[in-house]
PDB file of N, CA and C in Angstrom:
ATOM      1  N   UNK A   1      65.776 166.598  77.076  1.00  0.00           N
ATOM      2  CA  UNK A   1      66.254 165.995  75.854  1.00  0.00           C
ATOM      3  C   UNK A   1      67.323 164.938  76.147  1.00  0.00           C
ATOM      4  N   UNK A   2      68.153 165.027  77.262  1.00  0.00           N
ATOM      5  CA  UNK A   2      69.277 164.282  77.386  1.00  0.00           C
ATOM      6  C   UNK A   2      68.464 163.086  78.057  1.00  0.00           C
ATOM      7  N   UNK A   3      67.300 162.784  78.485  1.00  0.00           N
ATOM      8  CA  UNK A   3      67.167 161.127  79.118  1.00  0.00           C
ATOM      9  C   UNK A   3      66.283 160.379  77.852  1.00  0.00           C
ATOM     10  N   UNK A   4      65.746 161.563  76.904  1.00  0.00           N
ATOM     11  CA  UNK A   4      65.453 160.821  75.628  1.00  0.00           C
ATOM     12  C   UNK A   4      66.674 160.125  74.794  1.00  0.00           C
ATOM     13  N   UNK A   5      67.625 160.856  74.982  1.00  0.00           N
ATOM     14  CA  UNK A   5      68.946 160.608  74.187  1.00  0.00           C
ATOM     15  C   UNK A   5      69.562 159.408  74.700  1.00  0.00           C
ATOM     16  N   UNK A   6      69.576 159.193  75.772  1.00  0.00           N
ATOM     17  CA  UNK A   6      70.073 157.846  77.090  1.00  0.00           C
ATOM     18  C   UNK A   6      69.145 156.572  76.831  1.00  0.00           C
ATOM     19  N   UNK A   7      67.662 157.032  76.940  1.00  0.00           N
ATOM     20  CA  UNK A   7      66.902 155.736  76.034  1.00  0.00           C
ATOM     21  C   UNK A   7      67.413 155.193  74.899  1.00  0.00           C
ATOM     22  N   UNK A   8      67.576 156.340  73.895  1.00  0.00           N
ATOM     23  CA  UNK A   8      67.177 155.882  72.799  1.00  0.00           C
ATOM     24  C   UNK A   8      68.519 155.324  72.142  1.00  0.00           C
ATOM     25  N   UNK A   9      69.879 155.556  72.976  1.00  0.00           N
ATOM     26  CA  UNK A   9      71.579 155.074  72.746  1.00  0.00           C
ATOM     27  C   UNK A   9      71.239 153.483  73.910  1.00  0.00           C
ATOM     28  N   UNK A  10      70.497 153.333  74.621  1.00  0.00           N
ATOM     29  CA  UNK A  10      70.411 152.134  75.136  1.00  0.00           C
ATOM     30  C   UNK A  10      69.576 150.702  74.278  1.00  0.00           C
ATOM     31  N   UNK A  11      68.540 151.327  73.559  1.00  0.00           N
ATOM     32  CA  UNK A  11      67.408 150.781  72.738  1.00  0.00           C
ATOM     33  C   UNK A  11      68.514 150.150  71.830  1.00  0.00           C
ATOM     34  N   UNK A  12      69.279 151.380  71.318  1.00  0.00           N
ATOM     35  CA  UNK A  12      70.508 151.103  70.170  1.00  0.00           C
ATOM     36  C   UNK A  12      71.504 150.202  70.732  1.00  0.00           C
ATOM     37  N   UNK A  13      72.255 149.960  71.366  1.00  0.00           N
ATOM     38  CA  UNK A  13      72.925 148.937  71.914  1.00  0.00           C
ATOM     39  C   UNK A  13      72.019 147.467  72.394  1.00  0.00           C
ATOM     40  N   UNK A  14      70.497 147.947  73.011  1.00  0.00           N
ATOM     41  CA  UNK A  14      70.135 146.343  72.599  1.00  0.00           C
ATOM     42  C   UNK A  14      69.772 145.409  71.795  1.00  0.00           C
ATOM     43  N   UNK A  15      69.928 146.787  70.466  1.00  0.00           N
ATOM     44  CA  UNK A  15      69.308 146.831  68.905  1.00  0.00           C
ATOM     45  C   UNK A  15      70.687 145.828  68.478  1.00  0.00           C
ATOM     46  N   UNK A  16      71.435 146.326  68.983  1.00  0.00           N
ATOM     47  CA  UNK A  16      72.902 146.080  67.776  1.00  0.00           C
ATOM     48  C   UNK A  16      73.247 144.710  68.845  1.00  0.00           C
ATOM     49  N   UNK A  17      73.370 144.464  69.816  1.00  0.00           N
ATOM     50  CA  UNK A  17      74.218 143.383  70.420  1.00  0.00           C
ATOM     51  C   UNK A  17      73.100 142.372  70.144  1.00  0.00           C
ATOM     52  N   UNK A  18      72.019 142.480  70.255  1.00  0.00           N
ATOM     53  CA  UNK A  18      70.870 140.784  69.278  1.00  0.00           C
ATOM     54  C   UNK A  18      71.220 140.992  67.961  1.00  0.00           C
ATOM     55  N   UNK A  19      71.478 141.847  67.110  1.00  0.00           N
ATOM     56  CA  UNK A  19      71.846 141.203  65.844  1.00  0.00           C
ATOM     57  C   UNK A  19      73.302 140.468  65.896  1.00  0.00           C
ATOM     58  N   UNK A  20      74.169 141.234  66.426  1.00  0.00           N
ATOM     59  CA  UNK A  20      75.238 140.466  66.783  1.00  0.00           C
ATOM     60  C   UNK A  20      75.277 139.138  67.259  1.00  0.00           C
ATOM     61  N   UNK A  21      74.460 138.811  68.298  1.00  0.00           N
ATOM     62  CA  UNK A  21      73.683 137.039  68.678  1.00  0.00           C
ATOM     63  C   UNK A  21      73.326 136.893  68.068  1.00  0.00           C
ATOM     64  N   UNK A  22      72.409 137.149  67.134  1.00  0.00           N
ATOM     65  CA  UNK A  22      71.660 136.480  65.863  1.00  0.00           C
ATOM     66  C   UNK A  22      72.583 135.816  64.827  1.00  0.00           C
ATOM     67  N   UNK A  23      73.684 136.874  64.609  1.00  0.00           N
ATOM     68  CA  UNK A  23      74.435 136.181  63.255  1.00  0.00           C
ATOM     69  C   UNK A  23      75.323 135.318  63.916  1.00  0.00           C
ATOM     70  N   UNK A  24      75.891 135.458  64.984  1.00  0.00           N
ATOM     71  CA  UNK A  24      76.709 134.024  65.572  1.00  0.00           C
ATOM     72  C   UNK A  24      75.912 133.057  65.611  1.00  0.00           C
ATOM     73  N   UNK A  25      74.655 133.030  66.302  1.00  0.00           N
ATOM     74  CA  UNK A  25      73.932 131.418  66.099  1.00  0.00           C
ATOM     75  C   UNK A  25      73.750 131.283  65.250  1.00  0.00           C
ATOM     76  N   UNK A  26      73.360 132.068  63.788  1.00  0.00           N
ATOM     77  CA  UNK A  26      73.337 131.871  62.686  1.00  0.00           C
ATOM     78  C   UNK A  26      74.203 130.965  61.845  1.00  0.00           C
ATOM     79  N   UNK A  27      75.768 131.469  62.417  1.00  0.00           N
ATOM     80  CA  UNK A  27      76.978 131.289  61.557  1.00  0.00           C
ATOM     81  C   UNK A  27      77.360 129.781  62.669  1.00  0.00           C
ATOM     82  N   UNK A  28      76.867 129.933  63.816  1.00  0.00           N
ATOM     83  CA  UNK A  28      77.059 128.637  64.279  1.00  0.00           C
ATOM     84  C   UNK A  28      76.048 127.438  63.700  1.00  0.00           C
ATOM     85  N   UNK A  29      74.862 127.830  63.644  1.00  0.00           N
ATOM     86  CA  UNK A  29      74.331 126.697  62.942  1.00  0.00           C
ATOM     87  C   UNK A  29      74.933 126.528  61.221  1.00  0.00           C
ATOM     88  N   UNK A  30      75.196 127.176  60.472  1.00  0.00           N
ATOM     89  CA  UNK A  30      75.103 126.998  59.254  1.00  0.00           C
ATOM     90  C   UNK A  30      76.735 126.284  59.253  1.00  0.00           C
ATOM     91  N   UNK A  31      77.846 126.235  59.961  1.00  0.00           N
ATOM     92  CA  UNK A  31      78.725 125.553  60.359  1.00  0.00           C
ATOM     93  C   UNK A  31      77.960 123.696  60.787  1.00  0.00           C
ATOM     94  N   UNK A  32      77.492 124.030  61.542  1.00  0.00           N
ATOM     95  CA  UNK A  32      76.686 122.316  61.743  1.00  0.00           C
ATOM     96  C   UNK A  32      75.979 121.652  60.745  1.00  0.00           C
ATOM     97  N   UNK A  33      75.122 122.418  60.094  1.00  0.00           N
ATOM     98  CA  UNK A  33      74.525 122.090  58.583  1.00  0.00           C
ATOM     99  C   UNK A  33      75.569 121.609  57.876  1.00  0.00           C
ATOM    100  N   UNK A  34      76.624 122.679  57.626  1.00  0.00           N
ATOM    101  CA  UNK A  34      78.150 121.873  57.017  1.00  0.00           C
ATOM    102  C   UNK A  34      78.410 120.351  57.431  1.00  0.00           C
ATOM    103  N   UNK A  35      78.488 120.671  58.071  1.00  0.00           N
ATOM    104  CA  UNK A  35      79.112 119.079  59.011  1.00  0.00           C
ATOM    105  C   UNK A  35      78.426 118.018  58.664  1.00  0.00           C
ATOM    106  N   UNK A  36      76.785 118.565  59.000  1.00  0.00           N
ATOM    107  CA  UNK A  36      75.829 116.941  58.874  1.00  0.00           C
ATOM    108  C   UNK A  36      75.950 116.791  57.421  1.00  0.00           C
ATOM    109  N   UNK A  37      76.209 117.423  56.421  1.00  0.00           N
ATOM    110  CA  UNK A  37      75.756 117.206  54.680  1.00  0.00           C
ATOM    111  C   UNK A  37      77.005 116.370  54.601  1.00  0.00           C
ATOM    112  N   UNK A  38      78.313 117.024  55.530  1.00  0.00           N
ATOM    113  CA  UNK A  38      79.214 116.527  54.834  1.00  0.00           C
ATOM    114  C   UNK A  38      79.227 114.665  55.499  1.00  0.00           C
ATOM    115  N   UNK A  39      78.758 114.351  56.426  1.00  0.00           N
ATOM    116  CA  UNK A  39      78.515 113.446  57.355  1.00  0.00           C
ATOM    117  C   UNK A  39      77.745 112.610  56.303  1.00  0.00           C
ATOM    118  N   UNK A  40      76.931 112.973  56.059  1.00  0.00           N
ATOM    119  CA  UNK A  40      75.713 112.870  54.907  1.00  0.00           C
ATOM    120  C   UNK A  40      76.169 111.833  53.550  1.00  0.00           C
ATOM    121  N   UNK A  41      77.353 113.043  53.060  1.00  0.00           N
ATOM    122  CA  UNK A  41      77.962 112.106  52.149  1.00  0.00           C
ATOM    123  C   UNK A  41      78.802 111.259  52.693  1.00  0.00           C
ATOM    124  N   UNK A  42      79.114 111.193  53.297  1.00  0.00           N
ATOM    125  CA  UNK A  42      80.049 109.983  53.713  1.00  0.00           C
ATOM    126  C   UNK A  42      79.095 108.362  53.911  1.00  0.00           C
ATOM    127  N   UNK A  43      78.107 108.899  54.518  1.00  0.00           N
ATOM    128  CA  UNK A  43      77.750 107.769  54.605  1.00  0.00           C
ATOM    129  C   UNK A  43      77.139 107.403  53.677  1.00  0.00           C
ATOM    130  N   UNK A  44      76.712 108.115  52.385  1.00  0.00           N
ATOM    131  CA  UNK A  44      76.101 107.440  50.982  1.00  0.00           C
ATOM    132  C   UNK A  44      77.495 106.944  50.273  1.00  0.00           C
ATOM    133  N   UNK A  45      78.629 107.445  50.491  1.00  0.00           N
ATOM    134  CA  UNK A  45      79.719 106.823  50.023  1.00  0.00           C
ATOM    135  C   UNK A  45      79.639 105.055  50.708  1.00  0.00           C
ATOM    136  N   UNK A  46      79.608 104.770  51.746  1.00  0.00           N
ATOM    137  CA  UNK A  46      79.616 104.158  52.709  1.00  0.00           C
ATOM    138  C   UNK A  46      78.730 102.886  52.001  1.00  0.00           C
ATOM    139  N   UNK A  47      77.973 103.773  52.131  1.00  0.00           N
ATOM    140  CA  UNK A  47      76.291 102.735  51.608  1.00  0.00           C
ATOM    141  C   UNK A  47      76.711 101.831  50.105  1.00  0.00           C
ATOM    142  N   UNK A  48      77.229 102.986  48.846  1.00  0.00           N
ATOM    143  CA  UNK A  48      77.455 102.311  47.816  1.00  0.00           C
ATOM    144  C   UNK A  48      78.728 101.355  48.208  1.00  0.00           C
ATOM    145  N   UNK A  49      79.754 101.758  49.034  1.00  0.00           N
ATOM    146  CA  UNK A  49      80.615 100.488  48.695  1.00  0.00           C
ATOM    147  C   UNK A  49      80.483  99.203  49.689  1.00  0.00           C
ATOM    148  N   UNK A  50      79.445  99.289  50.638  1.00  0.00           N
ATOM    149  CA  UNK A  50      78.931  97.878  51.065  1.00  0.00           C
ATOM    150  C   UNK A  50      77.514  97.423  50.520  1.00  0.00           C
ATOM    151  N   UNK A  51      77.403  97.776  48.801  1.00  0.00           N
ATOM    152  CA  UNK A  51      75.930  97.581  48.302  1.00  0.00           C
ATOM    153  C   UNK A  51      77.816  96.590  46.798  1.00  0.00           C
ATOM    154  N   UNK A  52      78.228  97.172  46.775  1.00  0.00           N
ATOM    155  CA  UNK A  52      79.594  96.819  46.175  1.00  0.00           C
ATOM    156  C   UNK A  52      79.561  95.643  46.070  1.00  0.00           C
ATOM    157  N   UNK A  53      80.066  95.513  47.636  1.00  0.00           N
ATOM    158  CA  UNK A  53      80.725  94.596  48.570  1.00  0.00           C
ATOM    159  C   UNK A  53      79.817  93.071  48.689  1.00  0.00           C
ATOM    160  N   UNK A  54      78.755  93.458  49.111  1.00  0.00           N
ATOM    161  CA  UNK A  54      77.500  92.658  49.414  1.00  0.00           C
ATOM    162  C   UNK A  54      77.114  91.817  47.757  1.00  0.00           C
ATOM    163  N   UNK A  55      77.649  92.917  46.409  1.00  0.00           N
ATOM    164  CA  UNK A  55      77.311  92.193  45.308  1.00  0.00           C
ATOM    165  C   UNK A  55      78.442  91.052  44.895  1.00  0.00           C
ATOM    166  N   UNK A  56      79.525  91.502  45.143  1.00  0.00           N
ATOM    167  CA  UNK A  56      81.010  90.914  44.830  1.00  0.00           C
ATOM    168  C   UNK A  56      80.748  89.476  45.734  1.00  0.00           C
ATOM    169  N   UNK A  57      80.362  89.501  47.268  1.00  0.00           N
ATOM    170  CA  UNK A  57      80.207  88.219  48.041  1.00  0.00           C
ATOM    171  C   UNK A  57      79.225  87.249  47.722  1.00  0.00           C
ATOM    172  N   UNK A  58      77.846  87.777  47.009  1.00  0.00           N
ATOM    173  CA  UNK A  58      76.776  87.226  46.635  1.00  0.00           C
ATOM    174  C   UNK A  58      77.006  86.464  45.315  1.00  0.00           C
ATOM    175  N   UNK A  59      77.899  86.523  44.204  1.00  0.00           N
ATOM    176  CA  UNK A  59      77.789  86.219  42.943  1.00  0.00           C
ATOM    177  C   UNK A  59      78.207  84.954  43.117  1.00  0.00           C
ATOM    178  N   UNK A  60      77.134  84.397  41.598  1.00  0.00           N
ATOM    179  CA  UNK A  60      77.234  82.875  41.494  1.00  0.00           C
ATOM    180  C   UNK A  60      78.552  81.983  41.496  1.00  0.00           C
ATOM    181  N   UNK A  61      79.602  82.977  40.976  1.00  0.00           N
ATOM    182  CA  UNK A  61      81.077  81.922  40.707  1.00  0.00           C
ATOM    183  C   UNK A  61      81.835  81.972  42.288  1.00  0.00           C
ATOM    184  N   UNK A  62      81.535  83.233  42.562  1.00  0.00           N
ATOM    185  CA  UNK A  62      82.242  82.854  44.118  1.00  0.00           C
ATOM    186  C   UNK A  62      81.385  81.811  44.945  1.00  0.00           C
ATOM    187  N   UNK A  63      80.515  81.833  44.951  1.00  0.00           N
ATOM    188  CA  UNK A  63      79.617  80.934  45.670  1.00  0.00           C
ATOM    189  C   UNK A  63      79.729  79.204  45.182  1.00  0.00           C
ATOM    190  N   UNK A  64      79.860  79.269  43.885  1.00  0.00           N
ATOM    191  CA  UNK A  64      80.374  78.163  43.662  1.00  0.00           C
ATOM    192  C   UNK A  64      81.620  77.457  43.398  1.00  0.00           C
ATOM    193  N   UNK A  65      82.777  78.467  43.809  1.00  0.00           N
ATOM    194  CA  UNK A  65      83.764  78.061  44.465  1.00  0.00           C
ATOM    195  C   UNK A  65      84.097  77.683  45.427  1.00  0.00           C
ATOM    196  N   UNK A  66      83.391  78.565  46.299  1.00  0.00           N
ATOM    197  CA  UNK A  66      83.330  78.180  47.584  1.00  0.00           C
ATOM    198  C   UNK A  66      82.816  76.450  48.508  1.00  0.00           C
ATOM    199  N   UNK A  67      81.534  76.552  47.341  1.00  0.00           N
ATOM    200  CA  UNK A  67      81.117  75.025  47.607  1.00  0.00           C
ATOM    201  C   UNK A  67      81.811  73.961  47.300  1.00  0.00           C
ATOM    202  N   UNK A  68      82.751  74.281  46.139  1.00  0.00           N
ATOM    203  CA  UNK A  68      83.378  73.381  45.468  1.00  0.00           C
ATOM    204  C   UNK A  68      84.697  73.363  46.335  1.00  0.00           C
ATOM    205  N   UNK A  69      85.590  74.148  46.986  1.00  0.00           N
ATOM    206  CA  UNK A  69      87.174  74.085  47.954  1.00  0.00           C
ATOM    207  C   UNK A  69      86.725  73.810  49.232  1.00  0.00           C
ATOM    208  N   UNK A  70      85.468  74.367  49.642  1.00  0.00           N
ATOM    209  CA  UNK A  70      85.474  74.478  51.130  1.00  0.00           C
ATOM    210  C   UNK A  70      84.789  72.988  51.715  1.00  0.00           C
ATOM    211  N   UNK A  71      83.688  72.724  51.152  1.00  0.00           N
ATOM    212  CA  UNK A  71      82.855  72.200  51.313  1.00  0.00           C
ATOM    213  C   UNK A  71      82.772  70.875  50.216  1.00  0.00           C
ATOM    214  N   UNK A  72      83.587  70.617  50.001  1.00  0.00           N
ATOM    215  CA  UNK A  72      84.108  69.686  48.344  1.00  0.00           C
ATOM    216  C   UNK A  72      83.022  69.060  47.585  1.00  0.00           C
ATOM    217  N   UNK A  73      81.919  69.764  47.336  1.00  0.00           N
ATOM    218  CA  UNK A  73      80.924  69.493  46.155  1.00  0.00           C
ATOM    219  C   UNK A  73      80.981  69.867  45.118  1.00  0.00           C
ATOM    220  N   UNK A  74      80.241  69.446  44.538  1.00  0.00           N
ATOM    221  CA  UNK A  74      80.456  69.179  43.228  1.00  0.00           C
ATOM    222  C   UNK A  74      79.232  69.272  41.900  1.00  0.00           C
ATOM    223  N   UNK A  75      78.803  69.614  40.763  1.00  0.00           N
ATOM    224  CA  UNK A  75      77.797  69.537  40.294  1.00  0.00           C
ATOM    225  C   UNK A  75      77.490  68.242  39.721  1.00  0.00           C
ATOM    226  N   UNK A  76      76.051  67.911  40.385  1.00  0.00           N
ATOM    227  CA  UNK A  76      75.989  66.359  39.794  1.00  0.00           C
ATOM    228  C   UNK A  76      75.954  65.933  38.110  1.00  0.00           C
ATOM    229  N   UNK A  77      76.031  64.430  37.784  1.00  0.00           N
ATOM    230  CA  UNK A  77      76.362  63.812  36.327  1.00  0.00           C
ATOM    231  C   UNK A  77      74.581  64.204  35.713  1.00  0.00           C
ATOM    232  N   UNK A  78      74.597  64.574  34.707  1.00  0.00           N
ATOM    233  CA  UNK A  78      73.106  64.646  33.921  1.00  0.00           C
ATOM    234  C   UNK A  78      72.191  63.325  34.245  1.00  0.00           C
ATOM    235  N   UNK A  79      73.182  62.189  34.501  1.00  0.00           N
ATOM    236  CA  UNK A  79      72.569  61.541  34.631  1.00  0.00           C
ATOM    237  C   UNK A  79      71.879  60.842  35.984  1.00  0.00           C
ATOM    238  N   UNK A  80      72.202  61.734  37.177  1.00  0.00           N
ATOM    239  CA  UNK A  80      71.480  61.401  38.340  1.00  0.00           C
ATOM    240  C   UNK A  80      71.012  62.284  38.839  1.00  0.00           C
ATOM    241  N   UNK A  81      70.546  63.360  37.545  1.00  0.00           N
ATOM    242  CA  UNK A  81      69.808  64.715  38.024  1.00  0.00           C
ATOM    243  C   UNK A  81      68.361  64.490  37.161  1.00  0.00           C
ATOM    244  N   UNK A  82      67.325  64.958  38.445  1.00  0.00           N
ATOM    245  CA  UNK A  82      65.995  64.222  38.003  1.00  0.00           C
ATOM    246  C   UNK A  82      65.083  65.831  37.854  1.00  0.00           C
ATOM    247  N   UNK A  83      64.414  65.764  37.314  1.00  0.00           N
ATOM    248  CA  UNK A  83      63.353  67.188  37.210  1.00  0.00           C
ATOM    249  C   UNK A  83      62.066  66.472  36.868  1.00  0.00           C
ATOM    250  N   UNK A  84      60.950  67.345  38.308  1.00  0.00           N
ATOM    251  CA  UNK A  84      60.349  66.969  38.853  1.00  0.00           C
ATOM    252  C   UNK A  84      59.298  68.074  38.303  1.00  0.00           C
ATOM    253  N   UNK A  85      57.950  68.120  37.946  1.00  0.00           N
ATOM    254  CA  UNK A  85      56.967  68.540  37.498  1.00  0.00           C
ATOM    255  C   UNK A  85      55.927  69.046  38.986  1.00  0.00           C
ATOM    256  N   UNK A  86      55.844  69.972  39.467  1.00  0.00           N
ATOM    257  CA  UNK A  86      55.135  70.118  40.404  1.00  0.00           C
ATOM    258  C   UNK A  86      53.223  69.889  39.229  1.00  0.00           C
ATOM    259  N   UNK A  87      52.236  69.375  40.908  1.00  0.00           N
ATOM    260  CA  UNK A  87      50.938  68.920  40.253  1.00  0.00           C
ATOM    261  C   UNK A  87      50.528  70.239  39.568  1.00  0.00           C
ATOM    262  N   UNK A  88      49.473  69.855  38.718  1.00  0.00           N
ATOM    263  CA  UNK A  88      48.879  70.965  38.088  1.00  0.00           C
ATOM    264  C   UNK A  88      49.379  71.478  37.083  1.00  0.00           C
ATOM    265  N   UNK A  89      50.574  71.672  36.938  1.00  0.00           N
ATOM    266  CA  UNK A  89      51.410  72.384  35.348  1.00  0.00           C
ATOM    267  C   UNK A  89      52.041  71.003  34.667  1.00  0.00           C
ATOM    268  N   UNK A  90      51.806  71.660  33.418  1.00  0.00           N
ATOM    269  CA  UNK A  90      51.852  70.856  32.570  1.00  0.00           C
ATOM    270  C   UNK A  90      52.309  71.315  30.852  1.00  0.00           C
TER     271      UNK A  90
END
């Protein structure tokens, strides 16, 4: 009876120390999952304020300020602005 008893307290200790590994890699991955979501949002934060950024640099009045201080143009007189009919429409 006693080398059944020695099995079956050994079976039990290799029973209990893999669940014990199990829930640490467990609790270690679900720690990394943390991380990447939170990683995750950051970079959708990220995303909206250079989608922001990209709209604020693109708009028509900055752009035509820019042409107008940097580059010193100007919008032409009505009267040396010509509009041109491509063929076919009409």
């Amino acid at each position: 009876m006693t080398k059944l008893n020695l099995i079956l307290f050994a079976v039990l200790l290799v029973c209990a120390l893999s669940v014990v590994t199990s829930q640490h890699k467990a609790r270690k991955l679900y720690i990394e999952l943390q991380a990447q979501q939170n990683q995750a949002k950051q970079y959708e934060i990220e995303w909206g304020q250079l989608q922001l950024e990209q709209s604020t640099w693109a708009t028509h009045a900055r752009i035509e300020q820019i042409a107008a201080t940097h580059l010193q143009m100007k919008v032409p007189e009505t009267g040396r602005t010509q509009v041109i009919q491509p063929e076919g429409v009409r």
